[in-house]
Protein backbone atom coordinates (compact mmCIF):
# COMPACT_ATOMS: atom_id res chain seq x y z
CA UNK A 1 138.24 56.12 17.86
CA UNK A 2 138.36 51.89 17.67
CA UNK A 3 138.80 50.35 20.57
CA UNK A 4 142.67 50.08 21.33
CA UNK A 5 143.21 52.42 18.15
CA UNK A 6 146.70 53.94 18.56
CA UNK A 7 147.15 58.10 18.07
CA UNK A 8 148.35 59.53 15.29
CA UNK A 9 150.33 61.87 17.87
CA UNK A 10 152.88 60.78 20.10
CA UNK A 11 152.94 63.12 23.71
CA UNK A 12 150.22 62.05 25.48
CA UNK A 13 149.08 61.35 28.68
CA UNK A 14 146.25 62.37 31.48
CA UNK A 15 147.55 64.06 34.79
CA UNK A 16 147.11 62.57 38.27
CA UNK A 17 145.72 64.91 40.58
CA UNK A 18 149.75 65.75 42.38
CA UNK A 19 150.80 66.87 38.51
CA UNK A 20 147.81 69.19 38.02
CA UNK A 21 148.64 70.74 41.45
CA UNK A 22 152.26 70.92 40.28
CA UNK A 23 151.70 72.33 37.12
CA UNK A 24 149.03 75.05 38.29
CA UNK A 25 150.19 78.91 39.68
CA UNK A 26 152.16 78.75 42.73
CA UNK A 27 149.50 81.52 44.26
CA UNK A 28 146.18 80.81 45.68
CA UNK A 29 144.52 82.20 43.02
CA UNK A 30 146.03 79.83 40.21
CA UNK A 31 143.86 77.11 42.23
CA UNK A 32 140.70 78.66 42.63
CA UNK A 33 138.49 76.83 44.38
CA UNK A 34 134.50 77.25 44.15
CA UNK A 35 132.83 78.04 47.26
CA UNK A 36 129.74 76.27 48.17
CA UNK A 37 127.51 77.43 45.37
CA UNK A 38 126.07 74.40 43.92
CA UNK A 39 127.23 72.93 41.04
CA UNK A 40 125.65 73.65 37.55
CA UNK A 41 125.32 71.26 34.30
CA UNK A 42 127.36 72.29 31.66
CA UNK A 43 128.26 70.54 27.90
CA UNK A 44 131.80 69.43 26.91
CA UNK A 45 133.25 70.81 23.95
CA UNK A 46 132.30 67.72 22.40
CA UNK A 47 128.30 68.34 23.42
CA UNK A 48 128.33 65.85 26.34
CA UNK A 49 126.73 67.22 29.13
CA UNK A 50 128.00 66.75 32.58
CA UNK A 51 126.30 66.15 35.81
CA UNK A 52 124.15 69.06 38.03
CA UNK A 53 125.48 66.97 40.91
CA UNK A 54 129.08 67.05 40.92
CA UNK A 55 131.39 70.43 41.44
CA UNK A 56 134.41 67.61 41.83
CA UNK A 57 134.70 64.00 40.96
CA UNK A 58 137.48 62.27 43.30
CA UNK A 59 137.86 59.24 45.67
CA UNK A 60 135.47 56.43 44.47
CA UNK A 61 134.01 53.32 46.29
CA UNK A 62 131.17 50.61 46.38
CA UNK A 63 128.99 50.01 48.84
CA UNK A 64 126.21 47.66 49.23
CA UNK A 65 123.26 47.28 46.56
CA UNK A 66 125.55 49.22 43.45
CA UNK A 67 125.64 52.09 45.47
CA UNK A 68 128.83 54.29 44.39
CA UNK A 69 129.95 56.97 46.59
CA UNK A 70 131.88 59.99 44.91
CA UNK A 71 134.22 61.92 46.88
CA UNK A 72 133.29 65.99 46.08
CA UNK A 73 135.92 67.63 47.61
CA UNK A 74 134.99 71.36 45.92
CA UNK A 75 131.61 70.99 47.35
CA UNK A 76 133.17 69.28 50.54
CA UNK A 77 130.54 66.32 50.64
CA UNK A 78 130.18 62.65 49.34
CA UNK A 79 127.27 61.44 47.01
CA UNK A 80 125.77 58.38 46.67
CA UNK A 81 124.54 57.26 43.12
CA UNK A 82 122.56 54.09 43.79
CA UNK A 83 123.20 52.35 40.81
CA UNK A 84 120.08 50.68 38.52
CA UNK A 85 120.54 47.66 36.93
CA UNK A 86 120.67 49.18 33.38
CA UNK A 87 123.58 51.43 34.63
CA UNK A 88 126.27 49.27 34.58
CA UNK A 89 127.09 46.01 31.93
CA UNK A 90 128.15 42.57 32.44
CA UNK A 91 132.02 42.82 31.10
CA UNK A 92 132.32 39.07 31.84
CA UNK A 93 132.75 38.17 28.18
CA UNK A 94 136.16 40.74 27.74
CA UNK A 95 139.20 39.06 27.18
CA UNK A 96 141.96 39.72 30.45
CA UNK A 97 144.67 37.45 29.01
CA UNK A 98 146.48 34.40 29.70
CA UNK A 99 146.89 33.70 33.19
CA UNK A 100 149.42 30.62 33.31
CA UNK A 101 151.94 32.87 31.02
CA UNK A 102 151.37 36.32 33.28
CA UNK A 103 150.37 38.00 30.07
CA UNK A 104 147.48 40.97 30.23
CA UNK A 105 145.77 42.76 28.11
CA UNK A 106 145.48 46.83 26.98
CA UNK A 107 141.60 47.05 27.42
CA UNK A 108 141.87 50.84 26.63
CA UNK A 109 145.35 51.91 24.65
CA UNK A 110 145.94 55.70 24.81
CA UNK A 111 143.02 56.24 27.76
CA UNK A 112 144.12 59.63 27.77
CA UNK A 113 143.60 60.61 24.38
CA UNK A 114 139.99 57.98 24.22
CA UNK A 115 138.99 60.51 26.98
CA UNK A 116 140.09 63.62 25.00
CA UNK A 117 138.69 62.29 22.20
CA UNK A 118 135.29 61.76 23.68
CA UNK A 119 135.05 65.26 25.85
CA UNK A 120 136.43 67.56 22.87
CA UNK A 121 139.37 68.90 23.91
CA UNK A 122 143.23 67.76 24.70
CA UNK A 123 145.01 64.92 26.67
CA UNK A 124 146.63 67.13 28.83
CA UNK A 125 143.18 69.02 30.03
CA UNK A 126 142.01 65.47 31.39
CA UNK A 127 142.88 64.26 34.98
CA UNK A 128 141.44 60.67 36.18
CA UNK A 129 141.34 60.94 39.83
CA UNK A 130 140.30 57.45 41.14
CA UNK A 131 139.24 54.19 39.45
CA UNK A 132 137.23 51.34 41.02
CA UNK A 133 135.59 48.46 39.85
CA UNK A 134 131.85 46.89 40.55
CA UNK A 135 131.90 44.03 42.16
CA UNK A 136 129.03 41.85 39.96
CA UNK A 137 129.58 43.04 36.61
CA UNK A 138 133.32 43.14 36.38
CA UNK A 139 132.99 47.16 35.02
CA UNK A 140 135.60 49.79 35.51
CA UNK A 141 134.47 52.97 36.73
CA UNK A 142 136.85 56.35 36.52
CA UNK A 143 136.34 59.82 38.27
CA UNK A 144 137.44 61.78 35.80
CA UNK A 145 137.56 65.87 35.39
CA UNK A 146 137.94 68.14 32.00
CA UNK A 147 139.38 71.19 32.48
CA UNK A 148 141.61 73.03 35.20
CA UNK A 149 141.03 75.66 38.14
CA UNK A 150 137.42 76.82 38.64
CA UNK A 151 136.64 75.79 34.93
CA UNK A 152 136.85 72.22 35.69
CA UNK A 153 133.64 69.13 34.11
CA UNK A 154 133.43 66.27 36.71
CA UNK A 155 132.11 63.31 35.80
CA UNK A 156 132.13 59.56 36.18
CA UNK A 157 133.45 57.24 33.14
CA UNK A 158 132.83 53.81 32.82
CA UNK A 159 134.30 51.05 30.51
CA UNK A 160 132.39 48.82 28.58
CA UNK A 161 133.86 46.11 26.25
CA UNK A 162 137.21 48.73 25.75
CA UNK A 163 134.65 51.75 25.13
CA UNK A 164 134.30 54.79 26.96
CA UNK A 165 130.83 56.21 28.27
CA UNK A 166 130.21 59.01 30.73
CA UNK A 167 127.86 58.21 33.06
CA UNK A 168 124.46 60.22 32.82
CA UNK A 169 124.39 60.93 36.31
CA UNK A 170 121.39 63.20 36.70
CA UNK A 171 119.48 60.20 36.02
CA UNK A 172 120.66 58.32 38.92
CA UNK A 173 118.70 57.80 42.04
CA UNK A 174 121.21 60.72 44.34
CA UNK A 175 121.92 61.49 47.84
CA UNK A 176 125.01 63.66 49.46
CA UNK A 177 126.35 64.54 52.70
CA UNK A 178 128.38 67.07 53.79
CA UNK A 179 131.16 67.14 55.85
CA UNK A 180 131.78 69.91 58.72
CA UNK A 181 134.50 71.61 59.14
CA UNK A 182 136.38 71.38 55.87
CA UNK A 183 139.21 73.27 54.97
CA UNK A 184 138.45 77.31 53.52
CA UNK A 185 139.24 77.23 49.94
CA UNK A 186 141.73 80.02 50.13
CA UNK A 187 143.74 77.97 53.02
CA UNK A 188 146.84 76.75 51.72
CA UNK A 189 149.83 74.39 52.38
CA UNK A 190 153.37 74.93 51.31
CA UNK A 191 152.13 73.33 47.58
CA UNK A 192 148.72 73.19 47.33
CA UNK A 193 145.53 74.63 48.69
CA UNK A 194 143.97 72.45 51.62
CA UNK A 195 141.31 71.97 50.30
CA UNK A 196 142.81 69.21 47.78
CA UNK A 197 142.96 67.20 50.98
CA UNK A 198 139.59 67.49 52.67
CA UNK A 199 138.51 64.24 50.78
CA UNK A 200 142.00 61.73 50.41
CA UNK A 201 139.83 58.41 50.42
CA UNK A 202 136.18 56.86 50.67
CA UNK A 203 135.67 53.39 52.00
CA UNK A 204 132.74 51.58 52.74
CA UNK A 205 132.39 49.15 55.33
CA UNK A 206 129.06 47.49 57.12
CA UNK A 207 126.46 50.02 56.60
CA UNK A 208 128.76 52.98 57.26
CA UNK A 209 131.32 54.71 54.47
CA UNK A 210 134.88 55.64 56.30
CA UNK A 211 135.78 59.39 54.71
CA UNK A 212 139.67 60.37 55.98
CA UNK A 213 140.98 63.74 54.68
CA UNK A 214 141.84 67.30 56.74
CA UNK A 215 139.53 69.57 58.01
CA UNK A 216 139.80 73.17 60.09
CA UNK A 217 139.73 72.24 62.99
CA UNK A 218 143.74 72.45 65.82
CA UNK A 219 144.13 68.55 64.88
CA UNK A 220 143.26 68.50 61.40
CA UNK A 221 143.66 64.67 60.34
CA UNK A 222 140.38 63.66 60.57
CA UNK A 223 138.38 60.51 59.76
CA UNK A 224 134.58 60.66 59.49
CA UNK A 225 132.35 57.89 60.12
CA UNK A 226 129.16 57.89 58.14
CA UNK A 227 125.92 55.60 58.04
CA UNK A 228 124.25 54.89 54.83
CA UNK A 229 121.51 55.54 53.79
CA UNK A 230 122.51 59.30 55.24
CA UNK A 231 120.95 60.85 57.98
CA UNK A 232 122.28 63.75 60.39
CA UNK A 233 124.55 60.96 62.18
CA UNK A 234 128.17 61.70 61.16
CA UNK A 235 130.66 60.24 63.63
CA UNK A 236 134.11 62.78 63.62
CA UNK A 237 137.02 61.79 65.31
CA UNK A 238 140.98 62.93 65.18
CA UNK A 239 143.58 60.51 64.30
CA UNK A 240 147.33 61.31 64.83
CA UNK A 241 150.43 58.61 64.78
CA UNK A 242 154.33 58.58 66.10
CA UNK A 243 156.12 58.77 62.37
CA UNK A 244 159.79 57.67 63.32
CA UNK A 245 160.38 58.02 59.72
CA UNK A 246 159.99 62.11 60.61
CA UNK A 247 160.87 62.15 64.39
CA UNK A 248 157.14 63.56 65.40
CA UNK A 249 153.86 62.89 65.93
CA UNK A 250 151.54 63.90 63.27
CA UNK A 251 147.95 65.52 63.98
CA UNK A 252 147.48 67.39 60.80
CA UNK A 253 148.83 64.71 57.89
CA UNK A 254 145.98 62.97 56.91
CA UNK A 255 145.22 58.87 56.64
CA UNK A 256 146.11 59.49 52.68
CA UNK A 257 144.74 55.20 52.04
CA UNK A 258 142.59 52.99 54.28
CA UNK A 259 140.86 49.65 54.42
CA UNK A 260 139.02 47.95 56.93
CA UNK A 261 139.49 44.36 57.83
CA UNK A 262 138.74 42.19 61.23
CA UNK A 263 141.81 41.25 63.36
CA UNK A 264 140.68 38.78 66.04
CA UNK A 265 136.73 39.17 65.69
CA UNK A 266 136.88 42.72 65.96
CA UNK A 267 136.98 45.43 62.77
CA UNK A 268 140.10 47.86 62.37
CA UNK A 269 140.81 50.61 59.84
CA UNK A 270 144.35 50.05 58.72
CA UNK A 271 146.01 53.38 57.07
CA UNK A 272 148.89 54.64 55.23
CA UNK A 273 150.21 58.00 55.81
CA UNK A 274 152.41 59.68 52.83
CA UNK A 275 156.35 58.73 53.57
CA UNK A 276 154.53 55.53 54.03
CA UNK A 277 153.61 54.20 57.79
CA UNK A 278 151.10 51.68 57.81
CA UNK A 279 149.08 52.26 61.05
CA UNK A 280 146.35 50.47 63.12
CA UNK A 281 143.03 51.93 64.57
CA UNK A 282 140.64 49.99 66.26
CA UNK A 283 137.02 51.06 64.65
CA UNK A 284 135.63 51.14 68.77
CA UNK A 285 137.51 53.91 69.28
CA UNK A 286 136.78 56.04 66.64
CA UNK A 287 133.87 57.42 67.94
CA UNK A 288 132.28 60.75 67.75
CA UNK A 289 134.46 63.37 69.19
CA UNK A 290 137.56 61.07 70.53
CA UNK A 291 140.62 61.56 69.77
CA UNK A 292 142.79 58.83 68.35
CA UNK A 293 146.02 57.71 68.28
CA UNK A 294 147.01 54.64 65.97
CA UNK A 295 149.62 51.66 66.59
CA UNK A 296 152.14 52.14 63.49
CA UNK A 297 152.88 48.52 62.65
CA UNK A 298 154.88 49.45 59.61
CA UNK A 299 157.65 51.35 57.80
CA UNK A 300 157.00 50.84 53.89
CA UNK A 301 159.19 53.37 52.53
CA UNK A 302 160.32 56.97 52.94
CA UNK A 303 159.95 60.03 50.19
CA UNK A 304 156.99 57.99 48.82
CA UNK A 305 153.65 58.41 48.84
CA UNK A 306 150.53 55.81 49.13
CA UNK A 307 148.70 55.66 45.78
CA UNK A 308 145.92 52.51 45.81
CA UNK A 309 144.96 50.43 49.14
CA UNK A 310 143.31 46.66 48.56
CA UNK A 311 143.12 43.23 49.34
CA UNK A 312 143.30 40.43 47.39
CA UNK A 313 143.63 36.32 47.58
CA UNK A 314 146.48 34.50 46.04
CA UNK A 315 145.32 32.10 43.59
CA UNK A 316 147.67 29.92 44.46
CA UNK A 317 148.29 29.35 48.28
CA UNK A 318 144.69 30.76 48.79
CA UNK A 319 145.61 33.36 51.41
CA UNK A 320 144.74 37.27 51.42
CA UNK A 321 147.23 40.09 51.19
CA UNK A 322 146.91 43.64 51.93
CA UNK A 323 148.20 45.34 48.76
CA UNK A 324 149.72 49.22 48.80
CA UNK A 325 150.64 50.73 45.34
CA UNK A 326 153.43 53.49 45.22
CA UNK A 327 154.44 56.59 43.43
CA UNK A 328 158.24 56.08 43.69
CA UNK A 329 158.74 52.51 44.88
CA UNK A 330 157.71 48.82 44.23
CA UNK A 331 154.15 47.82 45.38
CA UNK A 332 153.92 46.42 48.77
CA UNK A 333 152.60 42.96 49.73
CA UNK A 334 151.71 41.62 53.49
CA UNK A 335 149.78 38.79 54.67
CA UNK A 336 146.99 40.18 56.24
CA UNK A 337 147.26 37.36 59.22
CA UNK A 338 150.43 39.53 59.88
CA UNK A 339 148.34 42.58 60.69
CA UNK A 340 146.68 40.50 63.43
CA UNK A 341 150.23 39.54 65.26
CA UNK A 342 152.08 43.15 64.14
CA UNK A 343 153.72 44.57 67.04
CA UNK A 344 153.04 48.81 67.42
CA UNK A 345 156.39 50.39 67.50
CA UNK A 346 157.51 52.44 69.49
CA UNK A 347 156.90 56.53 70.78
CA UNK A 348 158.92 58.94 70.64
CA UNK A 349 163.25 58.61 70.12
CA UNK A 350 165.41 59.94 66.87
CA UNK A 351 164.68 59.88 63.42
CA UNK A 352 164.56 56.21 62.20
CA UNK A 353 164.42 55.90 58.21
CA UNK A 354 162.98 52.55 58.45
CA UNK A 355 161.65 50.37 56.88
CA UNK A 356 160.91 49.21 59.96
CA UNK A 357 157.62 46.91 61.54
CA UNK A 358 156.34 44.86 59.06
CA UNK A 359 158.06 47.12 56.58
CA UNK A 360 160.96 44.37 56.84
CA UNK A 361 159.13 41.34 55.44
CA UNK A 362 157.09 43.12 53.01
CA UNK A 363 157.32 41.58 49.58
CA UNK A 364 157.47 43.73 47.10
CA UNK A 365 155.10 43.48 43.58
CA UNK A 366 156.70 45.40 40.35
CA UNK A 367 153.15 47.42 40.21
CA UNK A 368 153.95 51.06 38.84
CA UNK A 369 150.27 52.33 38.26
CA UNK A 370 148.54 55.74 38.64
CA UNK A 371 145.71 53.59 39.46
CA UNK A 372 145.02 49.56 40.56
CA UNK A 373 142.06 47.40 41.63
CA UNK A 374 141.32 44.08 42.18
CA UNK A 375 139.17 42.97 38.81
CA UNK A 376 138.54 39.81 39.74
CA UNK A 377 140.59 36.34 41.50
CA UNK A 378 143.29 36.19 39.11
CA UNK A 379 143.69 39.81 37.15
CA UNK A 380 144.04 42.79 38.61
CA UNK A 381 143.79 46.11 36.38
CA UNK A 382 145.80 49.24 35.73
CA UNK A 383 145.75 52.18 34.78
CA UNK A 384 149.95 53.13 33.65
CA UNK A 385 152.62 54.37 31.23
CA UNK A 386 154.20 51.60 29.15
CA UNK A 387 157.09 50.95 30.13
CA UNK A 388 158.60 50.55 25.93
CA UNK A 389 155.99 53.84 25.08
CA UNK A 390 155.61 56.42 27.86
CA UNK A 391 153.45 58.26 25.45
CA UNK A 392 151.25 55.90 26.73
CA UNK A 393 148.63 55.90 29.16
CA UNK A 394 147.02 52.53 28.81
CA UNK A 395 144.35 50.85 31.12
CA UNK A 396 145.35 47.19 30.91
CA UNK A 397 145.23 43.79 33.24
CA UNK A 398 147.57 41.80 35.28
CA UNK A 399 147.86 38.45 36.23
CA UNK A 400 147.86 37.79 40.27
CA UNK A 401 149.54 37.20 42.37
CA UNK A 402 152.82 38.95 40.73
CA UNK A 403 151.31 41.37 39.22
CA UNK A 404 153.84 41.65 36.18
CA UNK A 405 153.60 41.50 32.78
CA UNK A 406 155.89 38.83 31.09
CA UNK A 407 155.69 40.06 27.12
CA UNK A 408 157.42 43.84 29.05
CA UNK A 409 160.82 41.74 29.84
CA UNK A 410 163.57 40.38 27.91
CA UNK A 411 164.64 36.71 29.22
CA UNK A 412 166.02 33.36 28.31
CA UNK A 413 162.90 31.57 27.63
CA UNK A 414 161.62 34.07 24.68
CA UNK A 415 164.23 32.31 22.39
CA UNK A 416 162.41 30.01 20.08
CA UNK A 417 164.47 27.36 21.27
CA UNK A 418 165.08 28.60 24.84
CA UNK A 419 164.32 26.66 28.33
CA UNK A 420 160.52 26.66 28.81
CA UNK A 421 160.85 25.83 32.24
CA UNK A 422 157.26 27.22 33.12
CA UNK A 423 155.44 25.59 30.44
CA UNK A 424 154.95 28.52 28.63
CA UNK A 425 155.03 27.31 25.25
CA UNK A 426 152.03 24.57 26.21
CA UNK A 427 149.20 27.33 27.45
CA UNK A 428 150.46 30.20 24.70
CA UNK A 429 146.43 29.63 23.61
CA UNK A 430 144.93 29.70 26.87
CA UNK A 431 143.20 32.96 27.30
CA UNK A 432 141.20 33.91 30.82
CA UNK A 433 138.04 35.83 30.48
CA UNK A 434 136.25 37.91 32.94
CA UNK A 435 133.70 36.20 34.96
């Protein structure tokens, strides 16, 4: 398939991980889980052959020297690939679109069925878990799995120039550690098994990767601190919050998104929590074996859960933003010199709905992505249905800081002989380029 090559078919589109939980038998043993045999290699149906390494493929990050850490939640660890120079390719030739006109581009149309395509089978067997990009070359990298159940291929997909390539892992300079106390694979909430949860994001921060998720222990929500390169040193503590949006404090709800950022000199993991509160650790107290309890600074939006956590610097009035995607509502946007001066709210008292903290002078981006990164200054990238052609599943670019895409919206100014009031018409052949 051409690069941006349209189906011939028209239902299309990869499930998230929530959909193939959704969609698979209400009983236990509709979501098999493997135990801790290791994993094996095995070939696609389209002879591709998939990693030894890797029994899941979910939350992705990058750490220092093109390390990329895979978040395994089958096998209850995280891996480290350490990345060699010929692994990854400069994509600072690709075309992202024109900036001054807040027009992107598709750099993969109909991801979905690309990745069908390529691993031999159907759109809806594919699930793309978590999508990051590398910091020097510009290149998008995609946990993806084939399959459902016990019967699952992970693997890690990378973009180059609008082509797809797995990643020949095996190959790949490989270290893992596992995490205690994970969840039994038979253990299961109202809707899915726990173990979907052990693993809900991987950051990495100065020498050390952050891995929050639930575990088996009385206060499940757990955050792990973990040096790299690994050793036996894993630092576990408890987290819990006040959630006025529920009336309770919450010990077993995991950190679902996290990023770590210095308020005042000194480093603190901010989170968001599903029915969205935005909460504030300090990183010196998340020790081994303490038990935490985080300032919730922020209401961002009940019956909605956290889907992508970054940062990013408006081109503009130069300053950096902490960016949250949702599942149900508008992205959020706060100045992340607010997160210094954010007052904690308070314990305990009735059910408040919010939004609430700095909930109330969030701004609001029209992101409505499975997935989002930062690509570079001025684009950010997607991974989304179109909005005209939900058949759709499209990995494409958007202009900061607004994060919409003009061409998607009817106005005034696409008459030929309309008010141009932005200057439109004058930079129509200006066209931004990675890099």
């Amino acid at each position: 398939m051409t690069r941006n090559q349209r189906p011939d078919d028209t239902i299309g589109g990869a499930l998230a991980r929530r959909e193939v939980l959704r969609l698979a038998a209400a009983s236990a043993a509709g979501l098999v889980i493997p135990g801790p045999a290791s994993a094996k290699s095995a070939t696609t149906g389209s002879g591709i052959r998939t990693s030894k390494l890797l029994q899941s493929a979910g939350a992705l990050a990058f750490g220092a020297d093109n390390v990329l850490f895979v978040g395994d939640i089958r096998a209850g660890a995280v891996h480290a690939f350490a990345l060699r120079e010929t692994d990854s390719e400069l994509q600072h030739d690709v075309e992202l679109g024109n900036f001054h006109n807040f027009e992107g581009r598709d750099l993969v149309r109909g991801i979905d069925r690309q990745l069908a395509a390529l691993l031999g089978t159907s759109y809806d067997d594919i699930a793309i878990n978590d999508m990051v990009v590398h910091p020097q070359t510009q290149q998008i990298f995609m946990s993806v799995e084939r399959g459902r159940s016990a019967d699952i291929f992970p693997m890690i997909v990378k973009v180059d120039h609008g082509r797809l390539h797995v990643l020949n892992l095996d190959r790949i300079p490989h270290s893992k550690v596992v995490l205690p106390n994970v969840p039994d694979a038979r253990a299961m909430l109202e809707f899915a098994p726990q173990r979907m949860f052990a693993i809900t994001d991987v950051k990495y921060y100065n020498g050390e990767i952050f891995v929050t998720g639930i575990s088996n222990q009385r206060f499940s929500s757990t955050l792990h601190r973990i040096p790299y390169p690994f050793n036996d040193a894993i630092k576990t503590s408890t987290v819990e919050i006040w959630h006025p949006v529920h009336g309770e404090f919450e010990t077993r709800a995991p950190i679902i998104r996290q990023l770590v950022r210095e308020v005042r000199g000194e480093p603190h993991l901010f989170a968001v929590y599903g029915c969205t509160p935005l909460a504030r650790f300090p990183l010196s107290a998340l020790e081994d074996g303490a038990h935490v309890r985080g300032d919730v600074i922020g209401e961002l939006g009940y019956g909605n859960s956290p889907v992508d956590m970054t940062s990013f610097v408006d081109p503009f009035d130069n300053k950096e933003y902490l960016l949250v995607t949702m599942d149900m509502r508008s992205a959020s946007r706060i100045a992340v010199l607010d997160l210094d001066t954010a007052m904690a709210g308070p314990t305990g008292g009735p059910v408040d709905i919010g939004p609430g903290g700095l909930g109330k002078t969030q701004g609001l981006l029209p992101i409505k992505a499975e997935h989002f990164a930062i690509l570079n200054q001025q684009w950010g990238v997607q991974i989304h249905r179109h909005p005209k052609a939900e058949y759709r599943l499209d990995l494409s670019t958007l202009a900061a800081p607004y994060f919409f895409e003009r061409k998607d919206n009817l106005a005034e100014m696409d008459w030929p002989d309309g008010p141009d009031p932005n200057n439109y018409r004058e930079h129509r052949s200006d066209i931004s380029r990675g890099g």
